[in-house]
N, C-alpha and C. Protein backbone atom coordinates (compact mmCIF):
# COMPACT_ATOMS: atom_id res chain seq x y z
N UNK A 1 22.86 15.38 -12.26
CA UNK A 1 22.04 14.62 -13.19
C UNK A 1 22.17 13.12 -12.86
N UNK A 2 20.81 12.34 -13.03
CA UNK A 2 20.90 10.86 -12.69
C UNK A 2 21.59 10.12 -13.87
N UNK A 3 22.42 9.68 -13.29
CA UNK A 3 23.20 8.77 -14.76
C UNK A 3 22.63 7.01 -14.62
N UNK A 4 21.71 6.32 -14.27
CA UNK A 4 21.01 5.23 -13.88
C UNK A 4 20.12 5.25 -15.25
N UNK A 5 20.23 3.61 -15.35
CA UNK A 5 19.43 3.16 -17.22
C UNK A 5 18.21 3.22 -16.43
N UNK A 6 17.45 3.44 -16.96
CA UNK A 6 15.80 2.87 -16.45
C UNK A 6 15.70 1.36 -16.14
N UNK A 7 16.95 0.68 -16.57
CA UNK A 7 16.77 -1.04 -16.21
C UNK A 7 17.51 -1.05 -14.73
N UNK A 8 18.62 -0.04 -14.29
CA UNK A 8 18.75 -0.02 -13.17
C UNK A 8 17.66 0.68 -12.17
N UNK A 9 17.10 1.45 -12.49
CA UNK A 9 15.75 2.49 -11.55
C UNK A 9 15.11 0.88 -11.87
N UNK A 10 14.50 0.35 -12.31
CA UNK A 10 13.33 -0.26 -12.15
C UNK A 10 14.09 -1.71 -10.93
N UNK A 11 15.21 -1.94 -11.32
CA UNK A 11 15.86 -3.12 -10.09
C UNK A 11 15.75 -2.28 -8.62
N UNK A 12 16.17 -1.29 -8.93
CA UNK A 12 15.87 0.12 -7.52
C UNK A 12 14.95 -0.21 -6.95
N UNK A 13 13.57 -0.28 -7.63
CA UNK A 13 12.10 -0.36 -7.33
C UNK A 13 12.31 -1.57 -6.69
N UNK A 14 12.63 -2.86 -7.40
CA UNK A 14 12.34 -3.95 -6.58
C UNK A 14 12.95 -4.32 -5.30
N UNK A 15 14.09 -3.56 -5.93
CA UNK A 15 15.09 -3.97 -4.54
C UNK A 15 13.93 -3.17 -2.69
N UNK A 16 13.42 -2.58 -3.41
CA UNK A 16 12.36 -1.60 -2.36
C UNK A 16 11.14 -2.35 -1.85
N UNK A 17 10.64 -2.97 -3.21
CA UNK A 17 9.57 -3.53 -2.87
C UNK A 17 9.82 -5.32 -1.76
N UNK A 18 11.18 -5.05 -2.01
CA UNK A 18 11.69 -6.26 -1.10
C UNK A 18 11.87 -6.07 0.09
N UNK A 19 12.54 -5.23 0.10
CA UNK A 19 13.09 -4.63 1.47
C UNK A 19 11.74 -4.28 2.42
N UNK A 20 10.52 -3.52 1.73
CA UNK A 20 9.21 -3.83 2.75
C UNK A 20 8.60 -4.70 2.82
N UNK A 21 8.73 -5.99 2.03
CA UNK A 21 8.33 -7.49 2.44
C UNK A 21 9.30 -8.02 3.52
N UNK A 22 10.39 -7.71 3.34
CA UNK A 22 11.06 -7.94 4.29
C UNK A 22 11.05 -7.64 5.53
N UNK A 23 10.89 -6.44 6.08
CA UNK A 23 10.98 -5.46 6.99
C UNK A 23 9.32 -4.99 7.81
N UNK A 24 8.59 -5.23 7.13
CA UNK A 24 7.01 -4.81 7.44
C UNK A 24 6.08 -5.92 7.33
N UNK A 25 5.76 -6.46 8.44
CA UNK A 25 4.52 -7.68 8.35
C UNK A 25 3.49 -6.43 8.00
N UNK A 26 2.91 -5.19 8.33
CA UNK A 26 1.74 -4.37 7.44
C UNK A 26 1.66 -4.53 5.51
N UNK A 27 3.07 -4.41 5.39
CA UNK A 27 3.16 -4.45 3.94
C UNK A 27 3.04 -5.94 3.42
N UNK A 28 3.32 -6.65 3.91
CA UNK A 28 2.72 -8.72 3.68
C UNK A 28 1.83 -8.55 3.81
N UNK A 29 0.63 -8.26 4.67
CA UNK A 29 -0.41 -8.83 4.93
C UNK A 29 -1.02 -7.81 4.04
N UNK A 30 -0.62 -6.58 3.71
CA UNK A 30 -1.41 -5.92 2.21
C UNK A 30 -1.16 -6.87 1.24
N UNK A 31 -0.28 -7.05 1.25
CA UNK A 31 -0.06 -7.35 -0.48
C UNK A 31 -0.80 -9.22 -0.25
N UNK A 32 -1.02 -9.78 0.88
CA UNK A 32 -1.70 -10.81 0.63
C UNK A 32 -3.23 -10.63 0.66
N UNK A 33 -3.53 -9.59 1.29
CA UNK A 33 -4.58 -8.88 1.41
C UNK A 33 -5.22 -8.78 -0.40
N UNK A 34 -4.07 -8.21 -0.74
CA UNK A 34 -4.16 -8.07 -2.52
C UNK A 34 -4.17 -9.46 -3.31
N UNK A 35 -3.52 -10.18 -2.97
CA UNK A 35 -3.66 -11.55 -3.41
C UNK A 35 -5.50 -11.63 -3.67
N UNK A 36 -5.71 -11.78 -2.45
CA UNK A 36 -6.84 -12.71 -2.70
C UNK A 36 -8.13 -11.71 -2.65
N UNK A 37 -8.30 -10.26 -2.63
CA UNK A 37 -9.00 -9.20 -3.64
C UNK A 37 -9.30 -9.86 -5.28
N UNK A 38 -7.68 -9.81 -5.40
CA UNK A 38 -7.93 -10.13 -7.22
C UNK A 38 -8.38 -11.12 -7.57
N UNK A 39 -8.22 -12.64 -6.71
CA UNK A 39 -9.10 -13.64 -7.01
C UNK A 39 -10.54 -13.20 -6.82
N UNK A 40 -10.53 -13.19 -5.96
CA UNK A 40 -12.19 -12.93 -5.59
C UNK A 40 -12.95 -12.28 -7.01
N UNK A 41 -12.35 -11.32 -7.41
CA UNK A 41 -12.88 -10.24 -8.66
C UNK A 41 -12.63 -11.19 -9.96
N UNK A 42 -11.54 -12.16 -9.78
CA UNK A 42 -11.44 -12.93 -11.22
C UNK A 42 -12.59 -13.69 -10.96
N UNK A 43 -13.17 -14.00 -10.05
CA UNK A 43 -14.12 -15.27 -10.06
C UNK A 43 -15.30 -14.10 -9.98
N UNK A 44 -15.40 -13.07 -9.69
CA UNK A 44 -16.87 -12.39 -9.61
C UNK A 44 -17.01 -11.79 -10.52
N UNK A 45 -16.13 -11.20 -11.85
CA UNK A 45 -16.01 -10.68 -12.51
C UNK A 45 -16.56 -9.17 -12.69
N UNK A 46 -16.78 -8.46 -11.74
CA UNK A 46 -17.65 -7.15 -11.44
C UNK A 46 -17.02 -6.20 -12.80
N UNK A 47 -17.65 -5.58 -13.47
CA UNK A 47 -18.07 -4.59 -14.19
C UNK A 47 -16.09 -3.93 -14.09
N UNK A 48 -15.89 -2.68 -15.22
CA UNK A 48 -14.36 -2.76 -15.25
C UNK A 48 -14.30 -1.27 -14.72
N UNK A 49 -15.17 -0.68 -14.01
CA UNK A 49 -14.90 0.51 -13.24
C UNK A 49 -14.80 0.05 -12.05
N UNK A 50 -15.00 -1.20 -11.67
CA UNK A 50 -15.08 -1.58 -10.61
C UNK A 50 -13.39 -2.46 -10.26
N UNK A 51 -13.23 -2.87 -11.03
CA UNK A 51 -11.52 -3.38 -11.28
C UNK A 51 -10.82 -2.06 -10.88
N UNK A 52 -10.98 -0.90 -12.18
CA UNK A 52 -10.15 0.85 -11.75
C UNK A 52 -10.29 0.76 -10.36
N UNK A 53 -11.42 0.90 -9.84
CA UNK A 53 -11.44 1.61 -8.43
C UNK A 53 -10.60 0.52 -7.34
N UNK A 54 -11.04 -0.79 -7.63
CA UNK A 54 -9.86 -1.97 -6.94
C UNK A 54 -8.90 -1.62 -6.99
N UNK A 55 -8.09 -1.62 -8.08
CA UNK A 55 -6.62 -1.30 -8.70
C UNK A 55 -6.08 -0.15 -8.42
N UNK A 56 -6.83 1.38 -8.34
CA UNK A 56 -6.55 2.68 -7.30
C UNK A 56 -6.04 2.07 -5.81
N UNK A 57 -7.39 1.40 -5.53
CA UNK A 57 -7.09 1.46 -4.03
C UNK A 57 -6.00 0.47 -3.62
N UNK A 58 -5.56 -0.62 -4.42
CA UNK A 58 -4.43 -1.14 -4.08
C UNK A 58 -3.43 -0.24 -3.95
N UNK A 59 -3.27 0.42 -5.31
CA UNK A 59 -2.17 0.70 -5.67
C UNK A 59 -1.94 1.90 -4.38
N UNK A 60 -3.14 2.41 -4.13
CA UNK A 60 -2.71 3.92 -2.88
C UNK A 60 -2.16 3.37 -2.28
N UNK A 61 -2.83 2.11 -1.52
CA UNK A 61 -2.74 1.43 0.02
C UNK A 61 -1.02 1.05 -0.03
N UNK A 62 -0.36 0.38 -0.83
CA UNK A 62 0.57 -0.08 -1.44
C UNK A 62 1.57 0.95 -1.06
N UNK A 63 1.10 1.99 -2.02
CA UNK A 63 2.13 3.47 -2.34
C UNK A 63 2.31 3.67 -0.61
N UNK A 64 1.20 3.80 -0.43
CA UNK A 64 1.27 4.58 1.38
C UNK A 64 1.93 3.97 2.51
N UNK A 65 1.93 2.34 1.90
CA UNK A 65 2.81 1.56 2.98
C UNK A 65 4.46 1.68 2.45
N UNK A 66 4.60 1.95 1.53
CA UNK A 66 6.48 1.87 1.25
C UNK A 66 6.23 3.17 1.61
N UNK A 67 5.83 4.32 0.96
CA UNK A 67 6.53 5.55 1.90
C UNK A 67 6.29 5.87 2.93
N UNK A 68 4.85 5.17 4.08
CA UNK A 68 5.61 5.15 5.14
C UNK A 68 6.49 4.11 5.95
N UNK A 69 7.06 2.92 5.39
CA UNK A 69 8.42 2.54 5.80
C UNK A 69 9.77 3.32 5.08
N UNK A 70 9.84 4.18 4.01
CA UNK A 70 10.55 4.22 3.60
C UNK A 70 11.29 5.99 5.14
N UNK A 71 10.27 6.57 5.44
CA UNK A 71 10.03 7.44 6.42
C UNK A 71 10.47 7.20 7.05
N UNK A 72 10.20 6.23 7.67
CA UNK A 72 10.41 5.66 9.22
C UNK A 72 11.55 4.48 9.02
N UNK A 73 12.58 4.18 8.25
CA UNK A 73 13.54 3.97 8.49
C UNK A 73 14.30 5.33 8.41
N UNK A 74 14.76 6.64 7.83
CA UNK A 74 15.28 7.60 7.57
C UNK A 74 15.30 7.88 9.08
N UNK A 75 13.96 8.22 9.49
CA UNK A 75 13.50 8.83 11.22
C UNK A 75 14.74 7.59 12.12
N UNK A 76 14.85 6.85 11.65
CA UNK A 76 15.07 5.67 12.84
C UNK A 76 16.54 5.96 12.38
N UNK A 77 17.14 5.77 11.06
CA UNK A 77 18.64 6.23 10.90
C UNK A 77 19.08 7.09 11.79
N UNK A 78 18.34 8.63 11.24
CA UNK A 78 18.53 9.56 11.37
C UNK A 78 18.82 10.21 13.36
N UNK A 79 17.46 9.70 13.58
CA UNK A 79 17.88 9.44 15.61
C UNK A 79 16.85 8.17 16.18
N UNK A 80 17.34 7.42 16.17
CA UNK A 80 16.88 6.47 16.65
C UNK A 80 16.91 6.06 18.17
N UNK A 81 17.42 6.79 18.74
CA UNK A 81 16.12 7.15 20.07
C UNK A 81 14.63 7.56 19.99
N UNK A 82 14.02 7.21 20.84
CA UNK A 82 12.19 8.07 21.12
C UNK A 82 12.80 9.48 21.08
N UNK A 83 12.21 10.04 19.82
CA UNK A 83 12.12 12.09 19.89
C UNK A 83 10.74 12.04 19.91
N UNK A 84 10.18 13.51 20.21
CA UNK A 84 8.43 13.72 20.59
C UNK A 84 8.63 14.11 18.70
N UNK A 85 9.32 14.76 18.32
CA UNK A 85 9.21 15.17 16.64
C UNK A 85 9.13 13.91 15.96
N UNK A 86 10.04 13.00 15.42
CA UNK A 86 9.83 11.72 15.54
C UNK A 86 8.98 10.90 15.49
N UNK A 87 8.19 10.90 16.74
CA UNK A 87 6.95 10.47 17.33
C UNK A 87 5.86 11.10 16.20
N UNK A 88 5.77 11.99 15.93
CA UNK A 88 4.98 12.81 14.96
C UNK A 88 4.77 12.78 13.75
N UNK A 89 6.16 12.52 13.48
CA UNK A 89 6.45 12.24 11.79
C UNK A 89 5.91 10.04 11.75
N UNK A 90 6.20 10.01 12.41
CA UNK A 90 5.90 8.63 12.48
C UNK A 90 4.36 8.08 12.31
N UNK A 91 3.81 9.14 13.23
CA UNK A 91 2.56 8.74 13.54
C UNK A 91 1.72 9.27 12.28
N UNK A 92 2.00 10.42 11.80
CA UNK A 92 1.57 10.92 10.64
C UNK A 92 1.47 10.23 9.94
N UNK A 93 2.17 9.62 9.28
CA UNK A 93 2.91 8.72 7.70
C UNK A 93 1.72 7.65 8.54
N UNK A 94 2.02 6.72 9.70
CA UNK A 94 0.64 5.79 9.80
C UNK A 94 -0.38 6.46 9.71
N UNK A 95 -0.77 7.43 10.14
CA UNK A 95 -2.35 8.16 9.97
C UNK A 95 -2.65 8.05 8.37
N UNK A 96 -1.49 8.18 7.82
CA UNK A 96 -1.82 8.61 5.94
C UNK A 96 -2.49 6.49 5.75
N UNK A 97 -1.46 5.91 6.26
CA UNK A 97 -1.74 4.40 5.71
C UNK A 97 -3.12 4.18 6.41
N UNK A 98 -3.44 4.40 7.70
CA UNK A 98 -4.67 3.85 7.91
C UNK A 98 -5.79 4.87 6.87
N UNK A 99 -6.09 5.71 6.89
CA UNK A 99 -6.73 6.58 5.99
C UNK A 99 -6.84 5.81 4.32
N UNK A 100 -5.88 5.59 3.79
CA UNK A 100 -5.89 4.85 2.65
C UNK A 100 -6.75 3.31 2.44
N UNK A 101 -6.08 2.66 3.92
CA UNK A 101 -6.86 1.40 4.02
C UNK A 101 -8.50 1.72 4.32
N UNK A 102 -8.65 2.69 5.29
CA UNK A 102 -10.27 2.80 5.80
C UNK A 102 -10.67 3.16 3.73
N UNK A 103 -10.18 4.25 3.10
CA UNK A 103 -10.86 4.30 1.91
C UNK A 103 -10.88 2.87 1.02
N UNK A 104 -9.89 2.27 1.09
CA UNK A 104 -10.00 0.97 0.30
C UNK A 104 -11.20 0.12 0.37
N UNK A 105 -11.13 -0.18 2.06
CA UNK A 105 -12.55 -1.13 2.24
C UNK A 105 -13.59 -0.28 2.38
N UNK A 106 -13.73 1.05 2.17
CA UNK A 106 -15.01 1.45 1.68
C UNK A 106 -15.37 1.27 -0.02
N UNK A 107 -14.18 1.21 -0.66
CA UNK A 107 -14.41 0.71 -2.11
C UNK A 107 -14.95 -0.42 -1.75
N UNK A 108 -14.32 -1.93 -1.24
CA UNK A 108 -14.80 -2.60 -1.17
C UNK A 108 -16.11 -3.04 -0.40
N UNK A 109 -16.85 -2.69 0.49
CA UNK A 109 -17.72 -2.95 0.83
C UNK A 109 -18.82 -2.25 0.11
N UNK A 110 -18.35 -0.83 -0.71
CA UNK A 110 -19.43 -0.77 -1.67
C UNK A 110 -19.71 -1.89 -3.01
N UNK A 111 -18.55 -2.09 -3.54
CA UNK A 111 -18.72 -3.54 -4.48
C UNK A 111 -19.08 -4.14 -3.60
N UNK A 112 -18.61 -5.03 -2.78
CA UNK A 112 -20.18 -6.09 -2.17
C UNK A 112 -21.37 -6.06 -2.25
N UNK A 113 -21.64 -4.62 -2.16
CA UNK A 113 -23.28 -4.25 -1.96
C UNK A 113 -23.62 -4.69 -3.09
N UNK A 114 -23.14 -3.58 -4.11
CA UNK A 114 -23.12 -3.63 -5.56
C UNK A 114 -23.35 -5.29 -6.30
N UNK A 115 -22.68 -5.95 -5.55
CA UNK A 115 -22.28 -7.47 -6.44
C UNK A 115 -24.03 -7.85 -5.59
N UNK A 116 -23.56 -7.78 -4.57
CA UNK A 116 -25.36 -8.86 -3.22
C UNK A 116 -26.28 -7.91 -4.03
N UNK A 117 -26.46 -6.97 -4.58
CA UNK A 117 -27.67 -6.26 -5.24
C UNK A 117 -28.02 -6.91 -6.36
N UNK A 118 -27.05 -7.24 -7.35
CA UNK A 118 -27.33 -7.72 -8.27
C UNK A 118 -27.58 -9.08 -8.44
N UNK A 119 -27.10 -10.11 -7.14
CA UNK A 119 -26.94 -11.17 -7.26
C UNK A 119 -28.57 -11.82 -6.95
């Protein structure tokens, strides 16, 4: 049984969310990536299904980049030599992050349309 307050799990979290700012220029350049999404939408103000679907796709893109660094340090602990298995599990976990990002900027380039249609 976990004996951890929820005020320690949530320092857990950050201590994580540090460690892939730290460790991953992919995970910086999302989350600045995210920066300036949310301006853009504070100043365009698009409709609030359109925020949800922003705020999904951060949050996937986000999710998909810590677990796959969180992966691929374990892989790298675990044998950190080149294995062809390895190689696999690695490449996977990126296949999941690019997949997330290609869906993101299809959210977003449909709001563009959406916003240049109306504008």
């Amino acid at each position: 049984m976990k004996k951890h307050s929820q005020w320690s799990r949530f320092k857990f979290a950050l201590a994580g969310l540090k460690a892939a700012w730290e460790r991953e220029a992919s995970f910086r350049t999302e989350v600045i990536v995210t920066g300036i999404v949310l301006m853009a939408m504070a100043v365009l103000r698009p409709e609030i299904l359109w925020w949800v679907a922003i705020s999904l796709s951060i949050a996937l893109v986000l999710s998909a980049e810590l677990i796959n660094t969180a992966l691929e340090t374990v892989c790298d602990a675990l044998h950190p030599d080149i294995h062809p298995l390895i190689k696999v599990t690695k490449d996977c976990a990126s296949g999941a992050v690019l997949i997330c990002n290609v869906a993101a900027m299809g959210v977003l380039v449909t709001l563009a349309g959406h916003l240049l249609h109306d504008w």
